[in-house]
Protein backbone atom coordinates (compact mmCIF):
# COMPACT_ATOMS: atom_id res chain seq x y z
CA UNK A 1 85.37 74.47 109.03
CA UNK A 2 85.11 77.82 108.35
CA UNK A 3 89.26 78.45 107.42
CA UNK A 4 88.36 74.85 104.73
CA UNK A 5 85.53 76.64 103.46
CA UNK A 6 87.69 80.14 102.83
CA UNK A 7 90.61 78.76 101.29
CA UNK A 8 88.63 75.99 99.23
CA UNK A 9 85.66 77.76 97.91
CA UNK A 10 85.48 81.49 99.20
CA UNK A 11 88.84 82.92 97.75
CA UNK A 12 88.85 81.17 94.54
CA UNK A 13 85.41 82.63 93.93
CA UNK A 14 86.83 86.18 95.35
CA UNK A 15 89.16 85.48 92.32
CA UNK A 16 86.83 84.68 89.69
CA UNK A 17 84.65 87.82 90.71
CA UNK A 18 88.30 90.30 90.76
CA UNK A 19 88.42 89.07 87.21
CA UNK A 20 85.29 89.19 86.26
CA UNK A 21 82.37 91.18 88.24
CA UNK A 22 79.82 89.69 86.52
CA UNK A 23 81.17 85.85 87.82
CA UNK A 24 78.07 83.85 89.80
CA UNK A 25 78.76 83.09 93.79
CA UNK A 26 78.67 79.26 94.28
CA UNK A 27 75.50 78.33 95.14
CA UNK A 28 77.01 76.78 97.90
CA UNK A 29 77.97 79.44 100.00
CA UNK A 30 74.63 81.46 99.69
CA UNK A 31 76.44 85.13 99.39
CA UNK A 32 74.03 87.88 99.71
CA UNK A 33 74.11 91.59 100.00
CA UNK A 34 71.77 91.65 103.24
CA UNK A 35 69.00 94.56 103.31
CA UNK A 36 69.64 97.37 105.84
CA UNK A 37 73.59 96.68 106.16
CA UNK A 38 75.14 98.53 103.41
CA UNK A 39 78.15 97.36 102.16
CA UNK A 40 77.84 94.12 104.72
CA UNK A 41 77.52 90.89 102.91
CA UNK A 42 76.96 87.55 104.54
CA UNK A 43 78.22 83.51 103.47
CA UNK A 44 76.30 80.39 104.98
CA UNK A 45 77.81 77.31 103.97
CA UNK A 46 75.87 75.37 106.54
CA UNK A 47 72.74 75.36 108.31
CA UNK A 48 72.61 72.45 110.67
CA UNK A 49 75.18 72.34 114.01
CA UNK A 50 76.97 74.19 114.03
CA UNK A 51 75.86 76.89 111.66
CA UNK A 52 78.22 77.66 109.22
CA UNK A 53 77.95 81.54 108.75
CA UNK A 54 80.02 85.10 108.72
CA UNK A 55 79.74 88.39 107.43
CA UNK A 56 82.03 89.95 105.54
CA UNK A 57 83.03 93.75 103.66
CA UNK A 58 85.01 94.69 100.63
CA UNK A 59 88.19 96.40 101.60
CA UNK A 60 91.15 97.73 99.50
CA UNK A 61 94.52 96.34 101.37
CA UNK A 62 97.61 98.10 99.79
CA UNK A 63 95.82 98.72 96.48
CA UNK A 64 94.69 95.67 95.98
CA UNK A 65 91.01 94.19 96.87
CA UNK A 66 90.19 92.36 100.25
CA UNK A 67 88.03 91.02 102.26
CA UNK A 68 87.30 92.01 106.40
CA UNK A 69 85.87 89.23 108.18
CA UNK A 70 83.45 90.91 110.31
CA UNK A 71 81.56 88.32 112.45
CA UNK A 72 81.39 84.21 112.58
CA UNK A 73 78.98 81.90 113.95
CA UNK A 74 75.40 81.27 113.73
CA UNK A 75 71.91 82.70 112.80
CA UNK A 76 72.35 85.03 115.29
CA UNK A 77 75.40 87.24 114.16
CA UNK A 78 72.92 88.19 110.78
CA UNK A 79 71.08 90.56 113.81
CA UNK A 80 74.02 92.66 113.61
CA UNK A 81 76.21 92.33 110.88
């Protein structure tokens, strides 16, 4: 679920927001800066069985920006991002 939810709806919005910063999130996926974790962000795409969640960091790859998948599961990896 997670890899669907990346390549359907994550990157596309990672596009968008490359072109233009100011582009919304979907609602669907919930993206938040989370307090305490700077430059941590976190995705929840689902909140029933299993939890659809992950945390995530701006990188630069090459130049270019990217994203570092940091940590995947459920309400429990938003202890430590």
């Amino acid at each position: 679920m997670f890899r669907t939810v990346v390549r359907g709806q994550f990157h596309p919005a990672c596009e968008r927001r490359h072109t233009d910063p100011a582009a919304a999130w979907p609602r669907s996926l919930r993206v938040k800066a989370p307090d305490g974790a700077p430059g941590v962000w976190t995705v929840t795409w689902k909140f029933a069985g299993p939890d659809g969640r992950a945390t995530f960091e701006w990188v630069a790859i090459e130049g270019e920006p990217g994203v570092r998948w940091r940590r995947t599961g459920g309400q429990a990896i938003f202890g430590h991002p």
